[in-house]
PDB file of N, CA and C in Angstrom:
ATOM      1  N   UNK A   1      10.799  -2.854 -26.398  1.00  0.00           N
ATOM      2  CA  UNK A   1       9.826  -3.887 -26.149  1.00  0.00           C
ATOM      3  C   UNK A   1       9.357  -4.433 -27.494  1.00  0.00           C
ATOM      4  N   UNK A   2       9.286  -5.837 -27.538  1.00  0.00           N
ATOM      5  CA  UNK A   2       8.688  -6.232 -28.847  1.00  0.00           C
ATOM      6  C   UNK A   2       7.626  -6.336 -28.590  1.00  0.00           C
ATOM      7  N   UNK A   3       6.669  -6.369 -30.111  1.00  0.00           N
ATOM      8  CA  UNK A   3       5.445  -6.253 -30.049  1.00  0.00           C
ATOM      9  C   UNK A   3       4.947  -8.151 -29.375  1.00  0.00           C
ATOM     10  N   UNK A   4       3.745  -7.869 -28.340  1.00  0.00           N
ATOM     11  CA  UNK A   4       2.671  -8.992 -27.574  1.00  0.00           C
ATOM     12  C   UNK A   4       4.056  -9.233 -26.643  1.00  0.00           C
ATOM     13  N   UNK A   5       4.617  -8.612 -26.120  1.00  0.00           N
ATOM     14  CA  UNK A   5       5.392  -8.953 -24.260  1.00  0.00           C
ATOM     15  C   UNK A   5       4.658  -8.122 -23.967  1.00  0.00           C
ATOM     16  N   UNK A   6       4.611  -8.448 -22.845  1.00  0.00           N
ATOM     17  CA  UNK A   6       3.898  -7.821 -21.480  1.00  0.00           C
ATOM     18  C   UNK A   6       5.214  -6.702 -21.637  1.00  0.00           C
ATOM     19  N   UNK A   7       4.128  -5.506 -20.871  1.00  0.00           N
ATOM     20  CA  UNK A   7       5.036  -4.241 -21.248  1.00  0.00           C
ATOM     21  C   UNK A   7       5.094  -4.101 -19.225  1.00  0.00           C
ATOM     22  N   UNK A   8       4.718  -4.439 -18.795  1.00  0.00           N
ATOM     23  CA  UNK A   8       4.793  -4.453 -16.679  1.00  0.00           C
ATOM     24  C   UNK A   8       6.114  -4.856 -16.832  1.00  0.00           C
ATOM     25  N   UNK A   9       6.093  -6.179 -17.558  1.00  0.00           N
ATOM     26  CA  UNK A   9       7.538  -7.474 -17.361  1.00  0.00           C
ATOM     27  C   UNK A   9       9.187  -6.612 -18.013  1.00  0.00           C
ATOM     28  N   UNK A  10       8.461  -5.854 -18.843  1.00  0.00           N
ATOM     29  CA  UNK A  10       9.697  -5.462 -19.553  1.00  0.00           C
ATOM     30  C   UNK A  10      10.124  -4.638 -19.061  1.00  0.00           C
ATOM     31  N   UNK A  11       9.053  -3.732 -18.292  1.00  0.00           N
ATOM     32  CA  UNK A  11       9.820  -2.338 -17.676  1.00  0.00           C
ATOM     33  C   UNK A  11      10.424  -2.655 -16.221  1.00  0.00           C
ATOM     34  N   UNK A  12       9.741  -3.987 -15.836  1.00  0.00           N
ATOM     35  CA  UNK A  12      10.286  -4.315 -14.333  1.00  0.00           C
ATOM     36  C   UNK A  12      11.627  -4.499 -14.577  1.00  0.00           C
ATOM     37  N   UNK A  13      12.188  -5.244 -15.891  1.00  0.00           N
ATOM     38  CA  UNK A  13      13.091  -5.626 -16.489  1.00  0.00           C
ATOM     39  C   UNK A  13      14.101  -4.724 -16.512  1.00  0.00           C
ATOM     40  N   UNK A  14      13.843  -3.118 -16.940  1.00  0.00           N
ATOM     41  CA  UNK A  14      14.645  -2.397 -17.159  1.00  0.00           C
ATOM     42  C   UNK A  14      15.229  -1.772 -16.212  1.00  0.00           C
ATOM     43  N   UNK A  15      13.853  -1.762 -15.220  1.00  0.00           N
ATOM     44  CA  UNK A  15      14.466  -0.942 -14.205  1.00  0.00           C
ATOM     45  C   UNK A  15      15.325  -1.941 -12.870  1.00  0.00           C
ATOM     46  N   UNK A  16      15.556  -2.932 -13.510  1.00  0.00           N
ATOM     47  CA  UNK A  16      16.283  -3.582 -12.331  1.00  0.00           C
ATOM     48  C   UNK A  16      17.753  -3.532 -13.357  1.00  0.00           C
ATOM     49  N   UNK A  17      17.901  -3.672 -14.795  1.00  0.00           N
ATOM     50  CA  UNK A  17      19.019  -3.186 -15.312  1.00  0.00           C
ATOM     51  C   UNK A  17      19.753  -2.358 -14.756  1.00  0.00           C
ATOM     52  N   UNK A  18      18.929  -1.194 -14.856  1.00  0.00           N
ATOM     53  CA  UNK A  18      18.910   0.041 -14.470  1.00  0.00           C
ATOM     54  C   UNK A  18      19.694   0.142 -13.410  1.00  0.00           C
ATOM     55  N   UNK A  19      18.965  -0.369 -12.066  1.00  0.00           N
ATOM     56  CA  UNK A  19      20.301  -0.602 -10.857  1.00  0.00           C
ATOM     57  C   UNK A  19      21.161  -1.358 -10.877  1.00  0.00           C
ATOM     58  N   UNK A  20      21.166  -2.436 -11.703  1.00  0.00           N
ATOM     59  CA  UNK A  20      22.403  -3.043 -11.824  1.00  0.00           C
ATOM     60  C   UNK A  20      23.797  -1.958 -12.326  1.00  0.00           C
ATOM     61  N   UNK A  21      23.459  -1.243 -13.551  1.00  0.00           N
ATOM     62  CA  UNK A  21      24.720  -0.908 -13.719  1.00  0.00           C
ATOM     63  C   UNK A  21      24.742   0.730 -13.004  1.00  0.00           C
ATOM     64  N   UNK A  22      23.893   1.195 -12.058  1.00  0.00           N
ATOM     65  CA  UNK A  22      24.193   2.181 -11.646  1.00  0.00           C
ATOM     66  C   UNK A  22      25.416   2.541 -10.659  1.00  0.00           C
ATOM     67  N   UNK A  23      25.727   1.505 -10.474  1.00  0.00           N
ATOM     68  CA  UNK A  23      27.114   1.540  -9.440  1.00  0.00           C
ATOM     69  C   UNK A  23      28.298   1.508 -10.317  1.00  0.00           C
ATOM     70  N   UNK A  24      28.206   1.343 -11.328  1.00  0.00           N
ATOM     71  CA  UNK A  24      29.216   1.283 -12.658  1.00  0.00           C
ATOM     72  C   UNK A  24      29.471   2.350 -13.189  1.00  0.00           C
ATOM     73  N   UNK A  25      28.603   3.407 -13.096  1.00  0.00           N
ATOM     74  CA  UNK A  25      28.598   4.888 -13.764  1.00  0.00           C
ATOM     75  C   UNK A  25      29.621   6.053 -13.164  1.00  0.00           C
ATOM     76  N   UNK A  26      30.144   6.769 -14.017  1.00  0.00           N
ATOM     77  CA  UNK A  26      30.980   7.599 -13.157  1.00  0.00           C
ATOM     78  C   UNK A  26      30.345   8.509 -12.073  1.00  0.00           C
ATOM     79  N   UNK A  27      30.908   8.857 -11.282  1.00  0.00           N
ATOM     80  CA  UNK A  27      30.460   9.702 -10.235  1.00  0.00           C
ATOM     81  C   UNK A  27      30.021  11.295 -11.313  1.00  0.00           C
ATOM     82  N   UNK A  28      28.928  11.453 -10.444  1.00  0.00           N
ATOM     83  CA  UNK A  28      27.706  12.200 -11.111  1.00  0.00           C
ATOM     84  C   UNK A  28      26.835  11.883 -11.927  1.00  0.00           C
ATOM     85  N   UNK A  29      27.374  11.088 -13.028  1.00  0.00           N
ATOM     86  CA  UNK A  29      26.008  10.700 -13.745  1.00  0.00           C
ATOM     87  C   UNK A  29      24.964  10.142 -13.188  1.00  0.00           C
ATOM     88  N   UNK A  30      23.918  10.369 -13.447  1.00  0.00           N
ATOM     89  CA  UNK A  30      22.806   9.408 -12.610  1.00  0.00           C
ATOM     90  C   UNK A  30      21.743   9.257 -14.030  1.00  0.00           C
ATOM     91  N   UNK A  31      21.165   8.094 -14.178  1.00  0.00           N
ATOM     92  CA  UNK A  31      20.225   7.623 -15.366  1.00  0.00           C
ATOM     93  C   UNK A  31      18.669   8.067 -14.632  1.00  0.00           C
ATOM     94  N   UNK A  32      17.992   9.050 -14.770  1.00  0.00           N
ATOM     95  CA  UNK A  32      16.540   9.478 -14.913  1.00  0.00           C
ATOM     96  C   UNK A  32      15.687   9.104 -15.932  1.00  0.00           C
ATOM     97  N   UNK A  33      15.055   8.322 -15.408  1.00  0.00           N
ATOM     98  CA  UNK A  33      13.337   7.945 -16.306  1.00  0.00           C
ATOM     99  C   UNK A  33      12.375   8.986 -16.570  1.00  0.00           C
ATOM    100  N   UNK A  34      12.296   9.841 -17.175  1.00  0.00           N
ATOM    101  CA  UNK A  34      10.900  10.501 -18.182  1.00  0.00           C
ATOM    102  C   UNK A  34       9.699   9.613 -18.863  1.00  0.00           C
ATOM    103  N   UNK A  35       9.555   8.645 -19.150  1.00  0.00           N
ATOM    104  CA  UNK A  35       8.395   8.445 -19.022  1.00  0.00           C
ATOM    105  C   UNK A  35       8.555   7.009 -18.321  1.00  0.00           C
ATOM    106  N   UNK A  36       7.687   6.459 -17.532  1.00  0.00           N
ATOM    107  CA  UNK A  36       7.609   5.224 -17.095  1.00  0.00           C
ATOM    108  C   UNK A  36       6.098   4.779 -16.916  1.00  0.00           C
ATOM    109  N   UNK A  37       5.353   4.213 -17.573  1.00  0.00           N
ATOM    110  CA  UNK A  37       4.180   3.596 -18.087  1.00  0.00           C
ATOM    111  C   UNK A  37       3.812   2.968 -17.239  1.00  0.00           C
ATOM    112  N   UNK A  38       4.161   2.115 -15.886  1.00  0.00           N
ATOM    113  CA  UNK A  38       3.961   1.226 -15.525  1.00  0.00           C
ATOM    114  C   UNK A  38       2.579   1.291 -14.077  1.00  0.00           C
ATOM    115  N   UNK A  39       3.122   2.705 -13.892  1.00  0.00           N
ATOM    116  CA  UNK A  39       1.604   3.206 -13.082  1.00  0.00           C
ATOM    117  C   UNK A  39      -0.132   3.380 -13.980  1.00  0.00           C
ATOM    118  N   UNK A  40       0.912   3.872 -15.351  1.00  0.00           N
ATOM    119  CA  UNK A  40      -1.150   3.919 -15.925  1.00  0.00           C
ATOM    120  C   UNK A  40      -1.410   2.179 -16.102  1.00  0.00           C
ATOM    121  N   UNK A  41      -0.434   1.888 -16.833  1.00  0.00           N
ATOM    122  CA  UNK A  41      -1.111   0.426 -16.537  1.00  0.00           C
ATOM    123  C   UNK A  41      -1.414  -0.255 -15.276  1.00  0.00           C
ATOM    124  N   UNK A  42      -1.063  -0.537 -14.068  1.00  0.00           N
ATOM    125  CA  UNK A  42      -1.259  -0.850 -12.751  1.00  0.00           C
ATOM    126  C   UNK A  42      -2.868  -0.240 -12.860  1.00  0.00           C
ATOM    127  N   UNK A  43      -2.897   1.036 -12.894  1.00  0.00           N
ATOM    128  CA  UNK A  43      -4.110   1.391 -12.853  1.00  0.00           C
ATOM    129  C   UNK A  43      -5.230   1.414 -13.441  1.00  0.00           C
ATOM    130  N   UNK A  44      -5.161   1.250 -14.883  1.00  0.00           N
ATOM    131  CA  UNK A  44      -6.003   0.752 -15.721  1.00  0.00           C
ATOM    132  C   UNK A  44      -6.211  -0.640 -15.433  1.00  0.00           C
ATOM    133  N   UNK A  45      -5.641  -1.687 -15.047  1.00  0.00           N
ATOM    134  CA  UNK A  45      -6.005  -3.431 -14.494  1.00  0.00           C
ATOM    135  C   UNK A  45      -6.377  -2.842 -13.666  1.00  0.00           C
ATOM    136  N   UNK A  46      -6.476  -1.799 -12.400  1.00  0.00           N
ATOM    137  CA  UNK A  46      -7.170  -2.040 -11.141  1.00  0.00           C
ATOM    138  C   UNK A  46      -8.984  -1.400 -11.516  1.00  0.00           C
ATOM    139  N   UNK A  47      -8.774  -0.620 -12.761  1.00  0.00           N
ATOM    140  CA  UNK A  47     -10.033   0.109 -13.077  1.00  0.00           C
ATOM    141  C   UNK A  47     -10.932  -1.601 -13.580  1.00  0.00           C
ATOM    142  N   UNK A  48      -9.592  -2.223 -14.253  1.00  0.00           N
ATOM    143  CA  UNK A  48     -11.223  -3.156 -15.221  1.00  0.00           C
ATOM    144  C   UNK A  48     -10.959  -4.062 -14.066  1.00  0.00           C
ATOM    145  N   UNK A  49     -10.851  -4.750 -13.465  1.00  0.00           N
ATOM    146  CA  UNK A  49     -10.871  -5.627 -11.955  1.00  0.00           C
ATOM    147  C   UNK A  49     -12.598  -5.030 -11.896  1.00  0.00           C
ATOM    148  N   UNK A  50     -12.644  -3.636 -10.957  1.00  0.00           N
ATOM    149  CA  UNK A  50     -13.553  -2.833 -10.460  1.00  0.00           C
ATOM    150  C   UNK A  50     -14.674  -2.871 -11.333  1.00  0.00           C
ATOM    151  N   UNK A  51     -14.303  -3.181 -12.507  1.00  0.00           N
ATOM    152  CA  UNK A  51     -15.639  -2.853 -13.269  1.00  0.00           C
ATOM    153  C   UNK A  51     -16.414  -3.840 -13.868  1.00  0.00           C
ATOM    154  N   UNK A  52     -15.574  -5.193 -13.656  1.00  0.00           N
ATOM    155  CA  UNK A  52     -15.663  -6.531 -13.499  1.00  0.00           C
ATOM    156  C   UNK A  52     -16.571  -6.935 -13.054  1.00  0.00           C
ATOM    157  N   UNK A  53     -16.117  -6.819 -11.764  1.00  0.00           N
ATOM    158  CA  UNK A  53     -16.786  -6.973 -10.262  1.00  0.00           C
ATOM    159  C   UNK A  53     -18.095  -6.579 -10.322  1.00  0.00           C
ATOM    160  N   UNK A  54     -18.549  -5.262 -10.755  1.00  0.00           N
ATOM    161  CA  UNK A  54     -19.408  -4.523 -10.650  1.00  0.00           C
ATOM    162  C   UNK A  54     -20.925  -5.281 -11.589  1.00  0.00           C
ATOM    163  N   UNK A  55     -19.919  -5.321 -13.061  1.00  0.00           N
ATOM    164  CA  UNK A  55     -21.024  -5.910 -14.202  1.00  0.00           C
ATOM    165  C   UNK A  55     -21.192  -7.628 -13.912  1.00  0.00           C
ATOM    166  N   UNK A  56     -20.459  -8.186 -12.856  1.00  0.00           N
ATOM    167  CA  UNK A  56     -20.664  -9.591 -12.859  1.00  0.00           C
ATOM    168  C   UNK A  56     -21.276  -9.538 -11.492  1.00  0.00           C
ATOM    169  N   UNK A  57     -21.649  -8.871 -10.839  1.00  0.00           N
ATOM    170  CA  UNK A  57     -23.326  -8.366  -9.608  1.00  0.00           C
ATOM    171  C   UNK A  57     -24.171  -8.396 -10.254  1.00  0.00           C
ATOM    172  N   UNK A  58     -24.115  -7.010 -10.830  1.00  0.00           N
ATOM    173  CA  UNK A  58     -24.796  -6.776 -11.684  1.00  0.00           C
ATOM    174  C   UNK A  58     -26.010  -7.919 -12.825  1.00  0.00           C
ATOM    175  N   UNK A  59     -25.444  -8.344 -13.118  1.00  0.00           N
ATOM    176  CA  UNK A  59     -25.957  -9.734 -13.785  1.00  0.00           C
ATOM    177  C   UNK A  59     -25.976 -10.342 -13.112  1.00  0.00           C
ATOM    178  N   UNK A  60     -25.544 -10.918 -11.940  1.00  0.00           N
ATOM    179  CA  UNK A  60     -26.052 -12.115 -11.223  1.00  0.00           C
ATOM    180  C   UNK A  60     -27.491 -11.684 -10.628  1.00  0.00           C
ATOM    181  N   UNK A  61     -26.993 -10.377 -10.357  1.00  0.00           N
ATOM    182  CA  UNK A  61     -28.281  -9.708  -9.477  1.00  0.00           C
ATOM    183  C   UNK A  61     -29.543 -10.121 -10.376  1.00  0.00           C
ATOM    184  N   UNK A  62     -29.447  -9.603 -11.720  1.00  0.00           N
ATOM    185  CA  UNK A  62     -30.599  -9.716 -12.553  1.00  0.00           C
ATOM    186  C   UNK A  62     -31.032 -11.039 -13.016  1.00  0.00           C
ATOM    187  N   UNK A  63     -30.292 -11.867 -13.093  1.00  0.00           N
ATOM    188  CA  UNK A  63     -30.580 -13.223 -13.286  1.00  0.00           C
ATOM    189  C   UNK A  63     -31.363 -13.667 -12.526  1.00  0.00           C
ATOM    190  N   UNK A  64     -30.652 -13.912 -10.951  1.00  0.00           N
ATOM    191  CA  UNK A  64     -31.396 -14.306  -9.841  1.00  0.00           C
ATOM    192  C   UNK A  64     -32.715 -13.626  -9.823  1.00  0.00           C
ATOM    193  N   UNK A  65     -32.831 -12.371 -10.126  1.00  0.00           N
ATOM    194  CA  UNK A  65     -34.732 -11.737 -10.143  1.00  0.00           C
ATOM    195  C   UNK A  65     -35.480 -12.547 -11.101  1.00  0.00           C
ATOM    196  N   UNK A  66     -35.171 -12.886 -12.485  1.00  0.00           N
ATOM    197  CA  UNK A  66     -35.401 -13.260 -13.605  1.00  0.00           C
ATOM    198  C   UNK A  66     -35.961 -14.703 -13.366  1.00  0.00           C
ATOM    199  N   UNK A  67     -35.517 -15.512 -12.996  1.00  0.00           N
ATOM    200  CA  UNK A  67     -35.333 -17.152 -13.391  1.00  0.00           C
ATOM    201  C   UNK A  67     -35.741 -17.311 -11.828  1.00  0.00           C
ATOM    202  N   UNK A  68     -35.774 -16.557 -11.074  1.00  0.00           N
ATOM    203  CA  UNK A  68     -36.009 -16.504  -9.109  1.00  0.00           C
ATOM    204  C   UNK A  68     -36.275 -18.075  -8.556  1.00  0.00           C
ATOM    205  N   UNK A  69     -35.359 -18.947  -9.617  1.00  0.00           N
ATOM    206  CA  UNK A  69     -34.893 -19.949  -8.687  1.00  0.00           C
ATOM    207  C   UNK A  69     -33.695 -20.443  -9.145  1.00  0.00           C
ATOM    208  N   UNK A  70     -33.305 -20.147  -7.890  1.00  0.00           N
ATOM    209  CA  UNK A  70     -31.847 -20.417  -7.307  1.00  0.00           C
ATOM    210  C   UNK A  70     -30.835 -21.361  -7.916  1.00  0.00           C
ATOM    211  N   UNK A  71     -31.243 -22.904  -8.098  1.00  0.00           N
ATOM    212  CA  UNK A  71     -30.053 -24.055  -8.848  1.00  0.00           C
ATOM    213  C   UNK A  71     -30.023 -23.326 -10.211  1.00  0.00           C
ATOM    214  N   UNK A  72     -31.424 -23.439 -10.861  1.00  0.00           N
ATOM    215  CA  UNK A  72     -31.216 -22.827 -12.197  1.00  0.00           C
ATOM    216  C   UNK A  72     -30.048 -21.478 -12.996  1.00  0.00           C
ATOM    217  N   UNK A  73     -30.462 -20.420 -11.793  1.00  0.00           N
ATOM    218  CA  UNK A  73     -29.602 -19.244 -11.808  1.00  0.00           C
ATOM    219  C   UNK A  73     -28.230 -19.591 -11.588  1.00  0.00           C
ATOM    220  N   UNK A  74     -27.863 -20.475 -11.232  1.00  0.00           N
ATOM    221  CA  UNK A  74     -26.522 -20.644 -10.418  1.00  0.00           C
ATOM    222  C   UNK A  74     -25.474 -20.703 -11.723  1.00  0.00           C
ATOM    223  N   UNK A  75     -26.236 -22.095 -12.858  1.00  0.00           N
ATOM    224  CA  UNK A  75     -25.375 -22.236 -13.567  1.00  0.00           C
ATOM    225  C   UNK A  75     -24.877 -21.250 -14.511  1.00  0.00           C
ATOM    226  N   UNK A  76     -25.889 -20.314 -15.071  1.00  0.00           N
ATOM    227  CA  UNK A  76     -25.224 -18.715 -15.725  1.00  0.00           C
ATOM    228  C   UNK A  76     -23.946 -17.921 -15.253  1.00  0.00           C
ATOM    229  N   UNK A  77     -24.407 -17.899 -13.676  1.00  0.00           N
ATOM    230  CA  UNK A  77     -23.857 -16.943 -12.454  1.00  0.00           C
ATOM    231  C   UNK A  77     -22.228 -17.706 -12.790  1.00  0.00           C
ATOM    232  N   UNK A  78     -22.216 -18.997 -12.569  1.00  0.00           N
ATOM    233  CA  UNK A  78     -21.041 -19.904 -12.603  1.00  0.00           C
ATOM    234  C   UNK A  78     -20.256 -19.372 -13.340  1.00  0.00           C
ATOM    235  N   UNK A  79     -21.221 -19.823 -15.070  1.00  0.00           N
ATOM    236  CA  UNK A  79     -19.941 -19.267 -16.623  1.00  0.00           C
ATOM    237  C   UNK A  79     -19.333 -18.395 -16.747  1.00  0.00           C
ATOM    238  N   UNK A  80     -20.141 -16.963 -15.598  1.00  0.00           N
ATOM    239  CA  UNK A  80     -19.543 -15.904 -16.401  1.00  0.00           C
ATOM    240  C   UNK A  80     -18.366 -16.056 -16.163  1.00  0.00           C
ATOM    241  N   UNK A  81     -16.994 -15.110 -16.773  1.00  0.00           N
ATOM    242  CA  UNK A  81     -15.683 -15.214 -15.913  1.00  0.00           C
ATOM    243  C   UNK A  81     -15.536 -14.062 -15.334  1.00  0.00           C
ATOM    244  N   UNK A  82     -14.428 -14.707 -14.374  1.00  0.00           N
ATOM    245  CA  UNK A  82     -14.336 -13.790 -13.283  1.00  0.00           C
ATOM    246  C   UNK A  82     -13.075 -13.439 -13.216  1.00  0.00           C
ATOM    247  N   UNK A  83     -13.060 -11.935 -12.553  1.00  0.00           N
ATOM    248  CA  UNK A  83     -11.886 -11.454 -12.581  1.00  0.00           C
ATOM    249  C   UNK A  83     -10.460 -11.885 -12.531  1.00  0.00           C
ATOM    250  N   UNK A  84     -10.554 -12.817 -11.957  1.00  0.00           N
ATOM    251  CA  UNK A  84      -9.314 -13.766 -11.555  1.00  0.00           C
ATOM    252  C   UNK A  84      -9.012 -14.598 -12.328  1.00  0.00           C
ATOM    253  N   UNK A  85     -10.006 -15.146 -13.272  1.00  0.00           N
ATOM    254  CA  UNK A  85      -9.493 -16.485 -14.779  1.00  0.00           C
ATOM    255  C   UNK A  85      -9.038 -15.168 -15.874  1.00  0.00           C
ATOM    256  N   UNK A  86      -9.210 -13.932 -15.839  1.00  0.00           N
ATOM    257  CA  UNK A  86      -8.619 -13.010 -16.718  1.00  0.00           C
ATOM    258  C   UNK A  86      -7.096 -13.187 -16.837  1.00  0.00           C
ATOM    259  N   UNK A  87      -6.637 -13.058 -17.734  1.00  0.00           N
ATOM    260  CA  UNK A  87      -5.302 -12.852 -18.040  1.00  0.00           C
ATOM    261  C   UNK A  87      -4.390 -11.416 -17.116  1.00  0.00           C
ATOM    262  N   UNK A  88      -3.593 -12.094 -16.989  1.00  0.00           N
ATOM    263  CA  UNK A  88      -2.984 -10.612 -15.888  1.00  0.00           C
ATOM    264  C   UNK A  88      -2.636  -9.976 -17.145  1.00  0.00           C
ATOM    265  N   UNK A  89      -1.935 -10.209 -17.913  1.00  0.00           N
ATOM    266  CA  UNK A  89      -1.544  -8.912 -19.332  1.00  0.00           C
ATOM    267  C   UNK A  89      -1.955  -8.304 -19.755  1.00  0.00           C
ATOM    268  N   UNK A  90      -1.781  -6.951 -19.617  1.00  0.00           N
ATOM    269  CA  UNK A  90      -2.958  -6.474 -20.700  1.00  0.00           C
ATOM    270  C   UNK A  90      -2.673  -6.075 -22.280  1.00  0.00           C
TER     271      UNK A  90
END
């Protein structure tokens, strides 16, 4: 992997290599993966998603107490970003 690719893209990459030439191999060999990264990452994006979510309540919650009217609060609530304008890469 070179350094700044997405490391999800590259390993999806490999492992479809991977079956490509497995029908090519002599009988018995079989190619086994020892480490494959692609679950801690999956799971680390699903941790900061969650924690996202959480600190952008969180602050809306407190805003809305703060400023306790509504148009005003809205436009803060708006800027923050949200999980979804995040970059999928990590």
């Amino acid at each position: 992997m070179r350094q700044g690719q997405n490391a999800l893209d590259v390993i999806d990459r490999v492992k479809a290599k991977l079956k490509e030439i497995e029908p090519g191999l002599p009988p018995g060999v079989k190619i086994v993966s020892t480490y494959d990264r692609s679950d801690l990452i999956l799971r680390s994006i699903e941790n900061l998603k969650s924690t996202l979510i959480e600190e952008i309540t969180i602050v809306s919650i407190i805003i809305l107490i703060f400023l306790w009217h509504i148009p005003s609060a809205i436009i803060p609530v708006v800027t923050i970003p949200s999980p979804s304008s995040s970059p999928s890469s990590p």
